[in-house]
Structures are given as C-alpha cells and as structure tokens.
PDB file of N, CA and C in Angstrom:
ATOM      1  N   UNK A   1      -7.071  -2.350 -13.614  1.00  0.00           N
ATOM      2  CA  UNK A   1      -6.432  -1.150 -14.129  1.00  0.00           C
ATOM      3  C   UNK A   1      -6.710  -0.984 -15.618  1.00  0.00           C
ATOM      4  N   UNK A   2      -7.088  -2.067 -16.129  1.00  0.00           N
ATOM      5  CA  UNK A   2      -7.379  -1.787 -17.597  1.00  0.00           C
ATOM      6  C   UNK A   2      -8.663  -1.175 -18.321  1.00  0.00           C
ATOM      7  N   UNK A   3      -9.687  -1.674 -17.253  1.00  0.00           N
ATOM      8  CA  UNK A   3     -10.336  -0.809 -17.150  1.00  0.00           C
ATOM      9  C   UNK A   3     -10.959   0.518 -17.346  1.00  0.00           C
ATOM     10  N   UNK A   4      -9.878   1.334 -16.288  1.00  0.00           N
ATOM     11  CA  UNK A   4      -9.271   2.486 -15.929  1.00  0.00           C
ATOM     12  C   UNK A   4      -9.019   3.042 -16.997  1.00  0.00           C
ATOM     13  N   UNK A   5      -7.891   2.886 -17.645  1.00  0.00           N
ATOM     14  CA  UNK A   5      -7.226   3.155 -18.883  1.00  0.00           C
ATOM     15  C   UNK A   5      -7.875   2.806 -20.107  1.00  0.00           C
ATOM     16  N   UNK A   6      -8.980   2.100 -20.114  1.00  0.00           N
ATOM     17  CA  UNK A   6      -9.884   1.804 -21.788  1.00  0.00           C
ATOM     18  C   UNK A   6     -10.447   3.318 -21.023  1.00  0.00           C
ATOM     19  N   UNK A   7     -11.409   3.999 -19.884  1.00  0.00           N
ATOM     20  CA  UNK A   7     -11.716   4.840 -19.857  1.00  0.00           C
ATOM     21  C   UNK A   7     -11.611   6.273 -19.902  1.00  0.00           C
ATOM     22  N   UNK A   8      -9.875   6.555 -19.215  1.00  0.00           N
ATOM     23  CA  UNK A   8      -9.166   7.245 -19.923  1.00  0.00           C
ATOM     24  C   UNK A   8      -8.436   7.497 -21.359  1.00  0.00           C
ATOM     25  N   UNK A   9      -8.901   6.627 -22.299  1.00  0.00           N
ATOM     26  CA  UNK A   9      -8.699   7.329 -23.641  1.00  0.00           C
ATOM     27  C   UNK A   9     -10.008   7.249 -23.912  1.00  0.00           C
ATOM     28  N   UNK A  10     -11.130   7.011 -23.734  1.00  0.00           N
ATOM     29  CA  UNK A  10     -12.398   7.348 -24.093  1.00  0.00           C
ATOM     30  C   UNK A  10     -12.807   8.858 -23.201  1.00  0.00           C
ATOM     31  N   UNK A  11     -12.355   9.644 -22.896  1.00  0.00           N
ATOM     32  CA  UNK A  11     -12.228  10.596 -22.719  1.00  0.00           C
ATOM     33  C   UNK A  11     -12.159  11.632 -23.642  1.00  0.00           C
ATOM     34  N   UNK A  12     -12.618  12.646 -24.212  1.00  0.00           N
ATOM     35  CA  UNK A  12     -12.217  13.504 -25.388  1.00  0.00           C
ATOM     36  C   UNK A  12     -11.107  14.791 -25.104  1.00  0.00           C
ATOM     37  N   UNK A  13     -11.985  15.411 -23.823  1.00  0.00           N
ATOM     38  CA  UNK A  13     -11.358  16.546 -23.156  1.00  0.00           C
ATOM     39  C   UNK A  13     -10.108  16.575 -22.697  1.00  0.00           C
ATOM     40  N   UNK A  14      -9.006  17.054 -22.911  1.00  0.00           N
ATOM     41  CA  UNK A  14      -7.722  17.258 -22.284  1.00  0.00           C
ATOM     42  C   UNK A  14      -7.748  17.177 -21.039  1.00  0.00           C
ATOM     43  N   UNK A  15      -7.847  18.746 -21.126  1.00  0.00           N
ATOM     44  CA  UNK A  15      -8.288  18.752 -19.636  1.00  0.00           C
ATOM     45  C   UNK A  15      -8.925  17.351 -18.442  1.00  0.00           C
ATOM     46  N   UNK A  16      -9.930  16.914 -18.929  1.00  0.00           N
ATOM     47  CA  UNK A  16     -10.867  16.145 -17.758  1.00  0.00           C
ATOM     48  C   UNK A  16     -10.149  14.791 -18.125  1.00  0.00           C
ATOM     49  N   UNK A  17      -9.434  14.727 -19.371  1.00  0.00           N
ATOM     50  CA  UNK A  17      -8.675  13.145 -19.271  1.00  0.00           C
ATOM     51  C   UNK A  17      -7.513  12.913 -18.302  1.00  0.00           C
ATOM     52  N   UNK A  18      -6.704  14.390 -17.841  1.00  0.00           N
ATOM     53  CA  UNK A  18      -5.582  14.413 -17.091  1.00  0.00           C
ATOM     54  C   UNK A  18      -6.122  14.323 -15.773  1.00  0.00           C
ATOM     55  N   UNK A  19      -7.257  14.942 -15.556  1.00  0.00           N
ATOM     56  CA  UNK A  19      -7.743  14.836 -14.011  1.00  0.00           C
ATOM     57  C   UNK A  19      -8.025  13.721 -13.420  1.00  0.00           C
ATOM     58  N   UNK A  20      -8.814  12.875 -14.656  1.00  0.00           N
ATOM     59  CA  UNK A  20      -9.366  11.370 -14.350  1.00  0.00           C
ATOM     60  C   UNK A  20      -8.321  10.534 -13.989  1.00  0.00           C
ATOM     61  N   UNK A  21      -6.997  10.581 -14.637  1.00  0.00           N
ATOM     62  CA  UNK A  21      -5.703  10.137 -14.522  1.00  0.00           C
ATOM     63  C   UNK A  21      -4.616  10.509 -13.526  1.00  0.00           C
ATOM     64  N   UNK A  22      -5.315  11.649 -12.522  1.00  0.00           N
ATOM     65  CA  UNK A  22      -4.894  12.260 -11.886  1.00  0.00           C
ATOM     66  C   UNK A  22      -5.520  12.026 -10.338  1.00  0.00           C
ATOM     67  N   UNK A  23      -7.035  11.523 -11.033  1.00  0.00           N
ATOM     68  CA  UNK A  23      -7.584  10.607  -9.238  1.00  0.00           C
ATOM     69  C   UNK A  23      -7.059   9.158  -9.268  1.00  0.00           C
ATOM     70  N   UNK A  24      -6.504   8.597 -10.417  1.00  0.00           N
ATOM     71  CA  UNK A  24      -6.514   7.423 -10.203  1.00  0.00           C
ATOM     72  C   UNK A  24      -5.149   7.582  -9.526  1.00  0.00           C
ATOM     73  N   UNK A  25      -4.214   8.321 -10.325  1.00  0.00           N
ATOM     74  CA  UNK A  25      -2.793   8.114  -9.627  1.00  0.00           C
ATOM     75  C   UNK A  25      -3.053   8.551  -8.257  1.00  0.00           C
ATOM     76  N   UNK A  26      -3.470   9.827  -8.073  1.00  0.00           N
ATOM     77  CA  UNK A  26      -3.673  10.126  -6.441  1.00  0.00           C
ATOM     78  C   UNK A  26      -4.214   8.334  -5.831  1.00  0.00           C
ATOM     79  N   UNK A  27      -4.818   8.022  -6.048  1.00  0.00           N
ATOM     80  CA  UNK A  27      -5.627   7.083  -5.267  1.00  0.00           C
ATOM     81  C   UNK A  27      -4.672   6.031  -4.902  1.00  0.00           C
ATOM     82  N   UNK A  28      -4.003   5.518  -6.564  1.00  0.00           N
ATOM     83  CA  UNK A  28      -2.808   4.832  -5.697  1.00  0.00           C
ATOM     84  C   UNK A  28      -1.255   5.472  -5.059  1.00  0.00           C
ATOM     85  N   UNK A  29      -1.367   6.278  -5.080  1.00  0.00           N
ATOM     86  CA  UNK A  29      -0.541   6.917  -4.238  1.00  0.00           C
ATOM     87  C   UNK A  29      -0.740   7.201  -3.023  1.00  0.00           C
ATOM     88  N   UNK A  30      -1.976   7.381  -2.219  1.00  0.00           N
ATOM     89  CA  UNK A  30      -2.510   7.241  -1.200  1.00  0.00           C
ATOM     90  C   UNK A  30      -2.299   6.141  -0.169  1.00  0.00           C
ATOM     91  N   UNK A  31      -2.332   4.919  -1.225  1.00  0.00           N
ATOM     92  CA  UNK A  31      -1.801   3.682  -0.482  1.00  0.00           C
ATOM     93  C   UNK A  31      -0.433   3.504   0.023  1.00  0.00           C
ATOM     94  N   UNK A  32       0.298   4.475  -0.780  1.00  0.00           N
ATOM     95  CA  UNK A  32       1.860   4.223   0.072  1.00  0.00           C
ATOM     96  C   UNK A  32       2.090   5.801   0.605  1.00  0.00           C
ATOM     97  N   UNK A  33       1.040   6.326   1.082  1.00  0.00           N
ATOM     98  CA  UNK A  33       1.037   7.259   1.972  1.00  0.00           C
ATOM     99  C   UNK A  33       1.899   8.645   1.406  1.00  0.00           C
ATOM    100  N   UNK A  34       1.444   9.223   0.462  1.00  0.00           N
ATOM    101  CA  UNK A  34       2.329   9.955  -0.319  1.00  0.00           C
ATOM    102  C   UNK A  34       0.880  10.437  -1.157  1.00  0.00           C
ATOM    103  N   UNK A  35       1.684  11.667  -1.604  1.00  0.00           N
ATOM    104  CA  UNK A  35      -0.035  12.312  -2.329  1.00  0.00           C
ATOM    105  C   UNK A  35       0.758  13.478  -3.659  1.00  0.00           C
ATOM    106  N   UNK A  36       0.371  13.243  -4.645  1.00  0.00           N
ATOM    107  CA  UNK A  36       0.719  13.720  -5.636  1.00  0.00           C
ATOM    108  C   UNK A  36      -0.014  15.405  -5.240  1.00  0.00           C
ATOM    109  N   UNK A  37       1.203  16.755  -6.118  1.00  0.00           N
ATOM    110  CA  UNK A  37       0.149  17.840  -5.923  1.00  0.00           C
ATOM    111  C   UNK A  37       0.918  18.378  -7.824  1.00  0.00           C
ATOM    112  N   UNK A  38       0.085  18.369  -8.250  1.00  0.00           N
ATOM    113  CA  UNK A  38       0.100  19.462  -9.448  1.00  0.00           C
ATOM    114  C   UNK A  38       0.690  20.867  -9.288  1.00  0.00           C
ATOM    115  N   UNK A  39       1.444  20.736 -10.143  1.00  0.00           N
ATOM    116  CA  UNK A  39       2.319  22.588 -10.013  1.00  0.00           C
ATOM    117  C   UNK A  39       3.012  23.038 -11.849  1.00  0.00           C
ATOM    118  N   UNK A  40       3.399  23.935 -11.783  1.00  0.00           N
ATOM    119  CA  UNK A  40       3.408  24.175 -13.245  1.00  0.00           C
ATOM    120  C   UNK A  40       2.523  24.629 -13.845  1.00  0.00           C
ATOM    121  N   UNK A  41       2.897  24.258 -15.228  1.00  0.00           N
ATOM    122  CA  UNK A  41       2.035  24.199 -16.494  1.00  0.00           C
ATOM    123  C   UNK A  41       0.082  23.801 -16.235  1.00  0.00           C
ATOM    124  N   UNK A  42       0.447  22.948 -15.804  1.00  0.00           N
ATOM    125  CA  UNK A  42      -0.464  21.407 -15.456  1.00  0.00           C
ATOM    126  C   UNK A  42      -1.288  22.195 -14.571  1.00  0.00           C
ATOM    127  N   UNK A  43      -1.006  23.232 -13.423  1.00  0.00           N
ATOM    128  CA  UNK A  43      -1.707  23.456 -12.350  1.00  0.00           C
ATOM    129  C   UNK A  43      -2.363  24.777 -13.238  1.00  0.00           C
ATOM    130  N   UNK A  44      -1.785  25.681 -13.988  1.00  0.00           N
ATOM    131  CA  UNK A  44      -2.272  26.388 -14.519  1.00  0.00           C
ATOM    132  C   UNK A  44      -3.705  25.493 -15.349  1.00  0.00           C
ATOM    133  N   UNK A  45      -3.147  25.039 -16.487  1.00  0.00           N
ATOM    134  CA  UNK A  45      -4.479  24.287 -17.131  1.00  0.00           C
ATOM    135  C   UNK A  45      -5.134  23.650 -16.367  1.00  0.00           C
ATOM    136  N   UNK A  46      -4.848  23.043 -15.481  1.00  0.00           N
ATOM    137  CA  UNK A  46      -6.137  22.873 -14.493  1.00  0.00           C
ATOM    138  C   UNK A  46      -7.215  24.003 -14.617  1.00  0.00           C
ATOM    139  N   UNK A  47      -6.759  24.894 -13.553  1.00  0.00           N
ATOM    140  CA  UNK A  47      -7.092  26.140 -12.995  1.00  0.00           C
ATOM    141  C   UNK A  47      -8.149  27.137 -14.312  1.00  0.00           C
ATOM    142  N   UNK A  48      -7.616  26.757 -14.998  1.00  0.00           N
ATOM    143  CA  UNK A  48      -7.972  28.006 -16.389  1.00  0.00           C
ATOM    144  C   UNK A  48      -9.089  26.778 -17.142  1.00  0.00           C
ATOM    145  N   UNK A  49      -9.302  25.268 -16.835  1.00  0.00           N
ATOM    146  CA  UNK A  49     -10.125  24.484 -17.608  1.00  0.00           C
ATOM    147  C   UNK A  49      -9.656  24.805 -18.844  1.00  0.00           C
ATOM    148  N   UNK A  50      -8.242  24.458 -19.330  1.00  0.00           N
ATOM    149  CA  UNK A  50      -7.480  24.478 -20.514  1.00  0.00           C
ATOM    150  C   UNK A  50      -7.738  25.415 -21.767  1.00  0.00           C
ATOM    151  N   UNK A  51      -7.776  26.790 -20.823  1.00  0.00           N
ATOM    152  CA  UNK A  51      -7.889  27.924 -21.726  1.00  0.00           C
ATOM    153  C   UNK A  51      -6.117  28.413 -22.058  1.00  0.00           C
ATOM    154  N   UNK A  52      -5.023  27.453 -21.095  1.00  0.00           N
ATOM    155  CA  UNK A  52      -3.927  27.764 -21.424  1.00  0.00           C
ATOM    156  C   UNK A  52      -3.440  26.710 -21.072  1.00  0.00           C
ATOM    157  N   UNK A  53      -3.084  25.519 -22.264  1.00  0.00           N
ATOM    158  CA  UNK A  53      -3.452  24.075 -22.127  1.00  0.00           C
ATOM    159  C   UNK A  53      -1.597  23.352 -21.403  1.00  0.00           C
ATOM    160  N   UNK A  54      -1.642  22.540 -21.267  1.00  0.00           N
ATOM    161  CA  UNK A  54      -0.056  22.016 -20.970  1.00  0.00           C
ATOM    162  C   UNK A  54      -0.533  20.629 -21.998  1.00  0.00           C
ATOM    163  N   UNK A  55       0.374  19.881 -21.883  1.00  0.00           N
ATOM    164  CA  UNK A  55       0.410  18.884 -22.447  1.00  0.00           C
ATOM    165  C   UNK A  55       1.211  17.949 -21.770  1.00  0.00           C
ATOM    166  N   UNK A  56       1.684  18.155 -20.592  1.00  0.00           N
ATOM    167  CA  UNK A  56       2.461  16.950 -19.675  1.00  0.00           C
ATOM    168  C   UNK A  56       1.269  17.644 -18.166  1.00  0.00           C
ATOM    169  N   UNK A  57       2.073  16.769 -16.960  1.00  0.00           N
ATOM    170  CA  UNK A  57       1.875  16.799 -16.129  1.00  0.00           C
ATOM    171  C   UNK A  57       3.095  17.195 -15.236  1.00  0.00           C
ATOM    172  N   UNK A  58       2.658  17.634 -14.456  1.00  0.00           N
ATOM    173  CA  UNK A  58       3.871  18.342 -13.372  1.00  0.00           C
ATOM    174  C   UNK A  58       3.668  17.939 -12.168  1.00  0.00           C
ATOM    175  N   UNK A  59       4.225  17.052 -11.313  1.00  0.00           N
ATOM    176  CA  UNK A  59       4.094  17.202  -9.865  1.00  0.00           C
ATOM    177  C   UNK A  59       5.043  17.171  -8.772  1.00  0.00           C
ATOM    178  N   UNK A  60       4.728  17.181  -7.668  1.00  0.00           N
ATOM    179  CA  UNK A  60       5.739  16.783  -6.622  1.00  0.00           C
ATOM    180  C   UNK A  60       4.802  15.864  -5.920  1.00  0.00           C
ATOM    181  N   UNK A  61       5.748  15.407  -4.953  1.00  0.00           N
ATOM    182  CA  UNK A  61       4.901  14.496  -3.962  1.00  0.00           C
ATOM    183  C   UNK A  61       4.963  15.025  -2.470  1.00  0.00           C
ATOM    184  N   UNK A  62       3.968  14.927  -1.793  1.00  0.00           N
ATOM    185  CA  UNK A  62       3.802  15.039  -0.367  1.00  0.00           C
ATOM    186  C   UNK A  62       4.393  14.204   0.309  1.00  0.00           C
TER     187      UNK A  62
END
C-alpha cells in the first residue's frame, strides 16, 4: 500500500490523483463485496475533468 500512496502524491492533477485513489479504494472494496459510487461535488469534477473542481470526495456504497 505504500507504494500506492508514494504514487498518489506523485500525481500533479487533481482530478486524475482522486481517480487513482478512487481505483484503489474501489478495488479494496470489492473484496468485501461493496463498491464505492461517486455523487456530489466529486461526481461533477469527475465528469467536467475539473473544470468545476471539488476538493473532497463524496460517496455512497453499493
């Protein structure tokens, strides 16, 4: 996991640092059968490639 995380702050982009952080959590969330979905703020800046940025993350779980 540390890994992971030296690579997520070597990241520059907002945007693509939350996503990267966003397969990893999906991934382990997968394992206990549960699946993260983005909504909010977060789903907007997704969507727009942070032309209308958030700065947290928003989700629910499946």
């Amino acid at each position: 996991m540390l890994e992971e995380l030296k690579k997520i702050a070597a990241i520059e982009n907002l945007v693509d640092k939350k996503a990267y952080f966003m397969s990893l959590l999906t991934q382990e969330a997968e394992k206990r059968n549960t699946r993260p979905i983005v909504v909010g703020g977060s789903a907007v800046d997704f969507y727009t490639e942070g032309i209308f940025p958030s700065y947290d993350i928003d989700l629910i779980l499946d």
